[in-house]
N, C-alpha and C. Protein backbone atom coordinates (compact mmCIF):
# COMPACT_ATOMS: atom_id res chain seq x y z
N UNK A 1 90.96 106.14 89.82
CA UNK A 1 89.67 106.43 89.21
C UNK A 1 88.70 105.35 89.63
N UNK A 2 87.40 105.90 90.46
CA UNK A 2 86.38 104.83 90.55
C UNK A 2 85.46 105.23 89.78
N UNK A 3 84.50 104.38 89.11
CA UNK A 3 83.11 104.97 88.25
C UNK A 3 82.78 103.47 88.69
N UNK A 4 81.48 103.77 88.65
CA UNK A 4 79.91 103.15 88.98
C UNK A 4 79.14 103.18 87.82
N UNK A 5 78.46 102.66 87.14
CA UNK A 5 77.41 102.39 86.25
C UNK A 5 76.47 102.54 86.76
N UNK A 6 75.24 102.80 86.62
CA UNK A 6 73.84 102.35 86.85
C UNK A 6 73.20 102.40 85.76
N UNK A 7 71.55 101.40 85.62
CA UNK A 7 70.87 101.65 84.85
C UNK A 7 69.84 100.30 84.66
N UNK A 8 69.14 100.49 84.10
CA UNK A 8 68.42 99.11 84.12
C UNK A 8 68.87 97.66 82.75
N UNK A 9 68.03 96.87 83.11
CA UNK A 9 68.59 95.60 82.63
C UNK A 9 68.32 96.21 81.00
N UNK A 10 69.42 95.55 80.46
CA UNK A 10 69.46 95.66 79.01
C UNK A 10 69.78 96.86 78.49
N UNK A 11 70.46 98.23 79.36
CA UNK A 11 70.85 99.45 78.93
C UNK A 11 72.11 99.56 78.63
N UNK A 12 72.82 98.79 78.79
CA UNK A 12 74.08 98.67 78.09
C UNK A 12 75.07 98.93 79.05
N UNK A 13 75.23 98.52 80.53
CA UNK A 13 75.72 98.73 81.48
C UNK A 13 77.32 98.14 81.52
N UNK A 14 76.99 96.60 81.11
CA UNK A 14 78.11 96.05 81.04
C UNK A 14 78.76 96.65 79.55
N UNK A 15 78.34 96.27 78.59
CA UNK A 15 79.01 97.46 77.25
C UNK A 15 79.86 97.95 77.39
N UNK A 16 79.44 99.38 78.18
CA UNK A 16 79.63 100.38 78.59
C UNK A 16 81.19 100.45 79.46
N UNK A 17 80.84 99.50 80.59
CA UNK A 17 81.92 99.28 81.48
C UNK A 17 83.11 98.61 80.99
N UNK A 18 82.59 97.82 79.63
CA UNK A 18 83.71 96.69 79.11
C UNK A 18 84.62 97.93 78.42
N UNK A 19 84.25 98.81 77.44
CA UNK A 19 84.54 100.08 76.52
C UNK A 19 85.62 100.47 77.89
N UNK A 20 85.00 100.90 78.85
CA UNK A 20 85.44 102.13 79.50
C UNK A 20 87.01 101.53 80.33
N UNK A 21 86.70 100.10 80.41
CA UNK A 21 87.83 99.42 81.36
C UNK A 21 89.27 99.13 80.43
N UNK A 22 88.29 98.93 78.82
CA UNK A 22 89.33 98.76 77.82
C UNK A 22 90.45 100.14 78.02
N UNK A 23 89.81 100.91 77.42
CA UNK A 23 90.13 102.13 77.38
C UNK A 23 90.69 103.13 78.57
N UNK A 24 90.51 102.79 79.44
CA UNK A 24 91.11 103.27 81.03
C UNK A 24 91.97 102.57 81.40
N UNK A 25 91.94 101.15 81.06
CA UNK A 25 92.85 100.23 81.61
C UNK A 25 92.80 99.63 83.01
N UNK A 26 91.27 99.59 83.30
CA UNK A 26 90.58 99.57 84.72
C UNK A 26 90.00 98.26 84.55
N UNK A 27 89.77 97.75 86.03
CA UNK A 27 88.83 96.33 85.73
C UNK A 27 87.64 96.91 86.31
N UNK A 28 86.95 96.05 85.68
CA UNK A 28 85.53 96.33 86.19
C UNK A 28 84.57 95.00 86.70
N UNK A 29 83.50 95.38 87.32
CA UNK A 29 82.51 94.42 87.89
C UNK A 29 81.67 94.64 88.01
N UNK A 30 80.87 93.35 88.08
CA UNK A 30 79.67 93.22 87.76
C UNK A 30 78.42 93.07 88.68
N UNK A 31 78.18 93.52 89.55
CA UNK A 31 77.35 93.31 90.41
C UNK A 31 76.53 92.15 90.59
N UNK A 32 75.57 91.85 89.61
CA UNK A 32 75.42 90.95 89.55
C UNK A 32 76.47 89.23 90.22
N UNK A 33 77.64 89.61 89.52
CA UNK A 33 78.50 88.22 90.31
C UNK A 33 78.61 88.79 91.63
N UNK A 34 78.01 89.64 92.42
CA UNK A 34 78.27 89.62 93.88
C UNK A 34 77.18 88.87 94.65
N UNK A 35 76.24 89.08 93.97
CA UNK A 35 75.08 88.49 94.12
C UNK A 35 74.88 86.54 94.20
N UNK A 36 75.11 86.56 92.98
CA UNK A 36 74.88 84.75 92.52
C UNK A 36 76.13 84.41 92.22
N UNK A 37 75.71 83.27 92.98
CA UNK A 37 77.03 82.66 92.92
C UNK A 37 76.91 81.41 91.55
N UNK A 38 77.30 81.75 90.79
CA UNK A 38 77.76 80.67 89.59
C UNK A 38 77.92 79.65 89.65
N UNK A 39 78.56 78.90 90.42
CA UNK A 39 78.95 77.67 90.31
C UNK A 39 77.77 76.90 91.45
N UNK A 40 77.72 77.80 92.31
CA UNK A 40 76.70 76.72 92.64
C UNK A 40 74.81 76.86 92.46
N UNK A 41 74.78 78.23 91.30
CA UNK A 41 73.70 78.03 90.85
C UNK A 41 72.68 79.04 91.70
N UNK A 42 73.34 79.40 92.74
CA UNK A 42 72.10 80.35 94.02
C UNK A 42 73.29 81.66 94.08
N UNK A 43 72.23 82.28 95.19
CA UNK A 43 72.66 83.19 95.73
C UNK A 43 74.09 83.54 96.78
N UNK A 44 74.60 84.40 96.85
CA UNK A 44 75.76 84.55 98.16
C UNK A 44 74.84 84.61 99.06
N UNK A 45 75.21 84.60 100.29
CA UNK A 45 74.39 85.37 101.45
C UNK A 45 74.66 86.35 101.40
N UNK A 46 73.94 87.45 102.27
CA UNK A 46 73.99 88.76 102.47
C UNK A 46 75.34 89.48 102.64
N UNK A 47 75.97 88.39 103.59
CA UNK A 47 77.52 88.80 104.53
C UNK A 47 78.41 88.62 103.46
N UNK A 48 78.25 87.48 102.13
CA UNK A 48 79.08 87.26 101.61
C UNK A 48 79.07 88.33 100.29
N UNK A 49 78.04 88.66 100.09
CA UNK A 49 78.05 89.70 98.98
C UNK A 49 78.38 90.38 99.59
N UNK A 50 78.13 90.84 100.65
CA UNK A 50 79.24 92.48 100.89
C UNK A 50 80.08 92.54 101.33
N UNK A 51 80.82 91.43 101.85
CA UNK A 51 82.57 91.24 101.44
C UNK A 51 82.96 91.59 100.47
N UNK A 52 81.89 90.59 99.16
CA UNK A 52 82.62 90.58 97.79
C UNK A 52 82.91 92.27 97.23
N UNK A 53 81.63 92.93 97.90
CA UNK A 53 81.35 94.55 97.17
C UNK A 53 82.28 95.09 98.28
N UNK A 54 83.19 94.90 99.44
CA UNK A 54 84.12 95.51 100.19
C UNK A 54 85.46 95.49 99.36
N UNK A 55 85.87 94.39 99.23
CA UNK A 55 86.90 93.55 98.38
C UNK A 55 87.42 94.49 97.30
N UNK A 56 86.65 94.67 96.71
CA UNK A 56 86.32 95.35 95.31
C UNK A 56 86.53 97.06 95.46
N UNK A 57 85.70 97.26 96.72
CA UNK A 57 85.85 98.73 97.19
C UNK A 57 87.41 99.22 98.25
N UNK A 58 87.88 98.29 98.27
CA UNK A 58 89.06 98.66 98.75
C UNK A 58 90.18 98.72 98.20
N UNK A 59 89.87 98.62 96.47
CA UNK A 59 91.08 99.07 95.28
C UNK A 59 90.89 100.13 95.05
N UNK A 60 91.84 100.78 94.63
CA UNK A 60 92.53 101.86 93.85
C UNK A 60 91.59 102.39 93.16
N UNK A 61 91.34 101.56 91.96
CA UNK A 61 90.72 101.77 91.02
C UNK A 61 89.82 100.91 90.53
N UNK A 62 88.42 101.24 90.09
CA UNK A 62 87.75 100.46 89.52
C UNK A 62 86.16 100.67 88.69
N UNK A 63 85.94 100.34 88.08
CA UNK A 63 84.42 100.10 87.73
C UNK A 63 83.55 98.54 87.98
N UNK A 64 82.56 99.88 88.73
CA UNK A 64 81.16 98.69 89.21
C UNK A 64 80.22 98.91 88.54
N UNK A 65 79.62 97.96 87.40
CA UNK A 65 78.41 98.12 86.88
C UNK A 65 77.10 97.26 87.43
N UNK A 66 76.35 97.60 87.77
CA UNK A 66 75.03 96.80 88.19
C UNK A 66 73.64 97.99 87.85
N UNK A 67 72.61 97.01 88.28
CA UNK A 67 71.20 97.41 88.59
C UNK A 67 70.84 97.81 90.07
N UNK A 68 71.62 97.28 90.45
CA UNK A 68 71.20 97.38 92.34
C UNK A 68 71.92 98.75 92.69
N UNK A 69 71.31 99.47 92.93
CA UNK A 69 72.09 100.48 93.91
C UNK A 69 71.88 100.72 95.82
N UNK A 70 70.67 99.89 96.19
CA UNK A 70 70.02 99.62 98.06
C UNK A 70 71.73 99.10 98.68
N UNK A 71 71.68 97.93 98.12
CA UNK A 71 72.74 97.46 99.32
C UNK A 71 74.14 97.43 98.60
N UNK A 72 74.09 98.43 97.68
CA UNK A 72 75.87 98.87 97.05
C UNK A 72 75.79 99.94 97.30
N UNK A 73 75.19 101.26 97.84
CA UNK A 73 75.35 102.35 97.83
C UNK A 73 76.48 102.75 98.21
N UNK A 74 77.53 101.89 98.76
CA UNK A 74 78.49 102.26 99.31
C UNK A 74 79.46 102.57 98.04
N UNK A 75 79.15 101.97 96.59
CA UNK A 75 79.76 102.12 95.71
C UNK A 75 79.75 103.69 95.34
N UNK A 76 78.60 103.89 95.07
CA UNK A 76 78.01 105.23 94.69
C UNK A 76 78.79 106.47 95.47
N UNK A 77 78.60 106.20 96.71
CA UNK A 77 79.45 107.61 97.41
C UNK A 77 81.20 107.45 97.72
N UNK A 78 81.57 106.08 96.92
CA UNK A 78 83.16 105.88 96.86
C UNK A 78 83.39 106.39 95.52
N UNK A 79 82.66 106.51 94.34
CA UNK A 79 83.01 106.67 93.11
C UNK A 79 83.50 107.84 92.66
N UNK A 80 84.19 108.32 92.21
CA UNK A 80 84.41 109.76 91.46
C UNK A 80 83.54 110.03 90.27
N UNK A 81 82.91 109.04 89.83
CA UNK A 81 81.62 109.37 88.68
C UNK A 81 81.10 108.03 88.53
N UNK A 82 79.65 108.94 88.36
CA UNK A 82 78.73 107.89 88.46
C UNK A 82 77.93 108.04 87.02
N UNK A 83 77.86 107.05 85.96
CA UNK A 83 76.91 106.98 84.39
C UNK A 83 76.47 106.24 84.86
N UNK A 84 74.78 107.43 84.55
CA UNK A 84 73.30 106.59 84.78
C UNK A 84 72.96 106.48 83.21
N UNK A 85 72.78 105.23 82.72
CA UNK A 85 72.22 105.36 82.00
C UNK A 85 70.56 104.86 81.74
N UNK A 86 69.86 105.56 81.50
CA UNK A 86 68.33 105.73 81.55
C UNK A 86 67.89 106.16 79.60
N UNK A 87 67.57 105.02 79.36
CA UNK A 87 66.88 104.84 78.13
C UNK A 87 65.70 104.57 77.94
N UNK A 88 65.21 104.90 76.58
CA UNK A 88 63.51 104.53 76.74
C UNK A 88 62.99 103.11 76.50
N UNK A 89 61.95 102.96 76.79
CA UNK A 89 61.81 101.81 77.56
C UNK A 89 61.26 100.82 75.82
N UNK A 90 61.12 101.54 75.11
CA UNK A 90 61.27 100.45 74.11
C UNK A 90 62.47 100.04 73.90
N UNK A 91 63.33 100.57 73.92
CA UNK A 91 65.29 100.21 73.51
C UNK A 91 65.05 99.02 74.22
N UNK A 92 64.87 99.21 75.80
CA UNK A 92 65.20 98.07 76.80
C UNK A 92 64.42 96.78 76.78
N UNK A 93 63.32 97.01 76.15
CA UNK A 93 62.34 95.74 75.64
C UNK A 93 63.54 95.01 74.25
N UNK A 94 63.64 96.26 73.55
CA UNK A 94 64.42 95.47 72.37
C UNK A 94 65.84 94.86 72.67
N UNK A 95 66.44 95.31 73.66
CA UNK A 95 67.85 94.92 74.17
C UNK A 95 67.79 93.62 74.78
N UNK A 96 66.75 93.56 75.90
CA UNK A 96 66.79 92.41 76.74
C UNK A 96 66.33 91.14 75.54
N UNK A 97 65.19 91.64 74.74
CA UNK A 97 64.60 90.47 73.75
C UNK A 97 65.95 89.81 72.73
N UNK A 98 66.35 90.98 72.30
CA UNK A 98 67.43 90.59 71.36
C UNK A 98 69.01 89.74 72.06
N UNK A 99 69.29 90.35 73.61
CA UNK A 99 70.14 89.36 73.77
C UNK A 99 69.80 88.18 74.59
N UNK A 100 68.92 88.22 74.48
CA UNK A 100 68.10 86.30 74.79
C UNK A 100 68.17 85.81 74.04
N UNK A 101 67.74 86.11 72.79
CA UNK A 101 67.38 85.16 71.06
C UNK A 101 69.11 85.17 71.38
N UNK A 102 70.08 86.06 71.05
CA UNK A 102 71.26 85.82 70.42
C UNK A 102 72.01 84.71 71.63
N UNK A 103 71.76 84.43 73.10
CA UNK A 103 72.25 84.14 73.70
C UNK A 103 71.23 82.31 73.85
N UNK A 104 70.29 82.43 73.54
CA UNK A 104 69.63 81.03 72.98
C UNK A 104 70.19 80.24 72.09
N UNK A 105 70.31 80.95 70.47
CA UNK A 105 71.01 80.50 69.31
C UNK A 105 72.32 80.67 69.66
N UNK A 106 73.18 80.75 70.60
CA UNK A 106 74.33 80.44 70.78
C UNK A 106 75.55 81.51 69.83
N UNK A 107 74.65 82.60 69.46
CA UNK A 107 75.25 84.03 68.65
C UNK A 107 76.06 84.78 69.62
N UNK A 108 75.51 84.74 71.32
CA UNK A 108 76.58 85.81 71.84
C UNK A 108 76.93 84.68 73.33
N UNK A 109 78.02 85.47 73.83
CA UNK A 109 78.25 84.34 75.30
C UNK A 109 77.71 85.50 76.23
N UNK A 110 77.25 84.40 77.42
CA UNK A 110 77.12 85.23 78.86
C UNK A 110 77.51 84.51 79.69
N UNK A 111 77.09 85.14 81.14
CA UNK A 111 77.99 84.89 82.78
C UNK A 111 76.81 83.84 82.58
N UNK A 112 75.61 83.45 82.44
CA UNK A 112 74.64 82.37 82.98
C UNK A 112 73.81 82.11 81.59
N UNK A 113 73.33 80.71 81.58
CA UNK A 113 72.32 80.60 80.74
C UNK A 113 70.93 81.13 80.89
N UNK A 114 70.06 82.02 80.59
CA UNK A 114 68.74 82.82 80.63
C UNK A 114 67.87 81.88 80.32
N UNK A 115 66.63 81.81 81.26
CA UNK A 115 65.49 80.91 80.59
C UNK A 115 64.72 81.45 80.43
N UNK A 116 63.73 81.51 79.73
CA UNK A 116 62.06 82.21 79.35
C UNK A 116 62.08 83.30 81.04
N UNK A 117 62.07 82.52 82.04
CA UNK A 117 61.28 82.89 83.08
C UNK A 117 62.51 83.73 83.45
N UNK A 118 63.75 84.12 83.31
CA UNK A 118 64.76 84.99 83.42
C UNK A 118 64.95 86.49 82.45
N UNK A 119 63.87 86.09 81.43
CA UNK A 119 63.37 87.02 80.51
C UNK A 119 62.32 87.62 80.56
N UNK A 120 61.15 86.90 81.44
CA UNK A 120 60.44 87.65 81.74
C UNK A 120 60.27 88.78 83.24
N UNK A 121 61.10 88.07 84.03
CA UNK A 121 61.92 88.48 85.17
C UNK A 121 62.44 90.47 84.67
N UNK A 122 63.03 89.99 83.59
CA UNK A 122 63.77 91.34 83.38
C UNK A 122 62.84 92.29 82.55
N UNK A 123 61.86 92.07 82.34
CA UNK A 123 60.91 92.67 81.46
C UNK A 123 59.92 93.40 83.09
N UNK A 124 59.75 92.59 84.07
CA UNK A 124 59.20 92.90 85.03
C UNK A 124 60.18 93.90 85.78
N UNK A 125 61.45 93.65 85.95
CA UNK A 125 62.16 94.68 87.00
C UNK A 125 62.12 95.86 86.01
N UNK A 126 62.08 95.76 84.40
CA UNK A 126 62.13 97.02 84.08
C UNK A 126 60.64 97.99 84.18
N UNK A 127 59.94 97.13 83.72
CA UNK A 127 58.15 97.80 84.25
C UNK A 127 58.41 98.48 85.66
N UNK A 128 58.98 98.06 86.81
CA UNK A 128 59.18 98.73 87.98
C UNK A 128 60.52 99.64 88.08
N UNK A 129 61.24 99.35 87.23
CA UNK A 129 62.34 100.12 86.88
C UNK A 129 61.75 101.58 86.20
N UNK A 130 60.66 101.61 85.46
CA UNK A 130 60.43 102.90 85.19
C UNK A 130 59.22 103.33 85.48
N UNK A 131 58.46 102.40 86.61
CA UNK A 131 57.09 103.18 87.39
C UNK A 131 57.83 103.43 88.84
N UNK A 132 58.58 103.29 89.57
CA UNK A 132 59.07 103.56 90.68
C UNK A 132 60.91 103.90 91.22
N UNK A 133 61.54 102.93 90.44
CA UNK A 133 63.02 102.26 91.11
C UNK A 133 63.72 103.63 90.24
N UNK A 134 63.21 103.90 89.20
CA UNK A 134 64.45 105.41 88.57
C UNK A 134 64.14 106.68 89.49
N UNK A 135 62.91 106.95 89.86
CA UNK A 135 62.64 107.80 90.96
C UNK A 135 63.09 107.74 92.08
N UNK A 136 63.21 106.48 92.54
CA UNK A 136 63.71 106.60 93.99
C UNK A 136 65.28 106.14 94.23
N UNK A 137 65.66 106.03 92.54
CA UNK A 137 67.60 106.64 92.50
C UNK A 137 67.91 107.95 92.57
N UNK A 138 66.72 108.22 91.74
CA UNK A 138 67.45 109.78 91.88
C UNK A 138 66.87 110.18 93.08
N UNK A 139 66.41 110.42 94.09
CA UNK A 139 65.78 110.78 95.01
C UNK A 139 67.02 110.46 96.15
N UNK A 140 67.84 109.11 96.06
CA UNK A 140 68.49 108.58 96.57
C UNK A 140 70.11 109.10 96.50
N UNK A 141 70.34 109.76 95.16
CA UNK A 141 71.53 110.21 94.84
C UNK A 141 71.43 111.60 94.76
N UNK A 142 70.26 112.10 95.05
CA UNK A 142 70.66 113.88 94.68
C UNK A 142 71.79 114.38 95.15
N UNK A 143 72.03 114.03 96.63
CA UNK A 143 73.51 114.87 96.95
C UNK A 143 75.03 114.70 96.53
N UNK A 144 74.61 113.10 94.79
CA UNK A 144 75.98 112.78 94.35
C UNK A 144 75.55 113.83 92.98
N UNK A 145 74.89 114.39 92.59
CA UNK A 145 74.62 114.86 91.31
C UNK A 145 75.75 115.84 90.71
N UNK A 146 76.55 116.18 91.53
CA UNK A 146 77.85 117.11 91.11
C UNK A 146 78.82 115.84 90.53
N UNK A 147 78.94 114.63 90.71
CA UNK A 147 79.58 113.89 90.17
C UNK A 147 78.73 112.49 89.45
N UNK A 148 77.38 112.79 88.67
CA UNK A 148 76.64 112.07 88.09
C UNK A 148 76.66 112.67 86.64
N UNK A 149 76.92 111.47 85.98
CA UNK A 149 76.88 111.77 84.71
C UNK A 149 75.70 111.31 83.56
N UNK A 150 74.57 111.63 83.19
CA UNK A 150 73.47 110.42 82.43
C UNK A 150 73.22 110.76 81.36
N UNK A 151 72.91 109.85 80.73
CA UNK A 151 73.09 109.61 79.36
C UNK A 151 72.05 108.82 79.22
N UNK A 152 71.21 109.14 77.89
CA UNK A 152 69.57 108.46 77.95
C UNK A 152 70.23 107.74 76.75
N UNK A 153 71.48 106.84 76.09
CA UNK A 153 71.61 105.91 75.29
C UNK A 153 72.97 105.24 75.95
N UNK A 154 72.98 104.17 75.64
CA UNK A 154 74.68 103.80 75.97
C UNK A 154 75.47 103.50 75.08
N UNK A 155 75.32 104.30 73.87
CA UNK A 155 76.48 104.39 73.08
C UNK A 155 77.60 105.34 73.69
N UNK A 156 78.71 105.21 73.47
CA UNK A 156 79.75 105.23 74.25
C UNK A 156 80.63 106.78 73.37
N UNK A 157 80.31 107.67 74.09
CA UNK A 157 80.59 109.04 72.77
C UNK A 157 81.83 109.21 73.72
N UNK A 158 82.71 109.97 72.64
CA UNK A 158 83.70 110.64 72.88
C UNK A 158 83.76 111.46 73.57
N UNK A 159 82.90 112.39 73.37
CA UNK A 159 82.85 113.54 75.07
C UNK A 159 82.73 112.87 76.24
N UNK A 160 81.79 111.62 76.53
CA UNK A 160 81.82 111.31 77.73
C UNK A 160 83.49 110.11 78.29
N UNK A 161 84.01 109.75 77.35
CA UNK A 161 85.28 109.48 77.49
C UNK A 161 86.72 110.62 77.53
N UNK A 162 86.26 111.45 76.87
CA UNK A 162 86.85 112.37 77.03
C UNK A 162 86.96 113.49 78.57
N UNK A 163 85.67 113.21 78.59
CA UNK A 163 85.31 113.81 80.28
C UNK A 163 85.95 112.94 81.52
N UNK A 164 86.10 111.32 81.27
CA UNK A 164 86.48 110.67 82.29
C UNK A 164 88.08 110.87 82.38
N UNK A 165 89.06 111.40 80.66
CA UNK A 165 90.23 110.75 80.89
C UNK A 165 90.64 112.31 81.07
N UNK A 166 89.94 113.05 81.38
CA UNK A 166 90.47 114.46 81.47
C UNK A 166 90.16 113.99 83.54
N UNK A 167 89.39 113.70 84.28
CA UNK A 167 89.01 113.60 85.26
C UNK A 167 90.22 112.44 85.71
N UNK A 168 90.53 112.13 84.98
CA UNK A 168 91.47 110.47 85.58
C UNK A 168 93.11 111.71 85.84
N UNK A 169 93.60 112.00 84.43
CA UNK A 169 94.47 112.61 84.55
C UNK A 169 94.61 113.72 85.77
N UNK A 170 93.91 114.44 86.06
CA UNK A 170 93.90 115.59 87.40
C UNK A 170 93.79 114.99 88.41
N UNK A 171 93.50 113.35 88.75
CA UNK A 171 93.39 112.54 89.67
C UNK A 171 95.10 112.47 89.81
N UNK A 172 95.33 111.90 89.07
CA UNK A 172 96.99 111.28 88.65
C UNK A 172 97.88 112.53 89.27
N UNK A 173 97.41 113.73 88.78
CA UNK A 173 98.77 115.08 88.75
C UNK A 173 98.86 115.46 90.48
């Protein structure tokens, strides 16, 4: 079983993927760590992120959650399902705001510490996230839409788990 996430910052991507990996028994990733490199604070290079997104694409099984879909597309047409999730754009103001405060006051953990200017960063990709970048996914994925699944919240319902472990099992038989 491969599944892909998409969606913009603060839609509940990782959530989503954490639920689904529990529950599948799949690992998942984060796009984002293909990108920046952690420890030393910057970016991979180009060559080295798409090792990392080869690496990853040459298991069995897996979930990739990110924002980027340009230079992962390769994820997208390896996946057996793809959850877009596309919410309204106040949720995503309230998501990104709320896990900054909780990740400031030291209430939730993350992969990096967020500064003001990493918050406003994500307030900006989502402004372009819903005047241009959701249009030109779907524009980009129409010919995966037989295996796209979207969901305008990322609460995690039973039909759509139910849909993956009915899809996993006919994989298996």
């Amino acid at each position: 079983m491969k599944i892909r996430i998409y969606g913009p910052c603060g839609s509940g991507k990782s959530y989503l993927a954490d639920k689904l990996a529990k529950t599948l028994q799949l690992s998942f990733y984060q796009t984002d760590n293909m990108i920046w490199n952690r420890d030393r604070q910057g970016k991979f290079s180009r060559s080295d992120r798409q090792d990392n997104l080869e690496r990853i694409l040459d298991k069995d099984m897996w979930i990739i959650e990110g924002a980027q879909y340009k230079w992962s597309f390769e994820s997208f047409l390896q996946a057996d399902w793809i959850i877009y999730i596309h919410p309204r754009p106040t949720r995503l103001f309230y998501r990104v705001t709320s896990r900054f405060l909780k990740m400031q006051l030291g209430l939730e953990g993350h992969n990096y510490k967020q500064s003001p200017r990493d918050l406003l960063d994500m307030y900006k990709q989502n402004r372009t996230y819903y005047k241009q970048t959701h249009k030109d996914f779907l524009r980009a994925t129409r010919a995966l839409d037989h295996k796209m699944i979207l969901i305008n919240q990322s609460d995690l319902t039973t039909d759509l788990l139910d849909q993956i472990r009915r899809a996993r099992h006919e994989q298996v038989i």
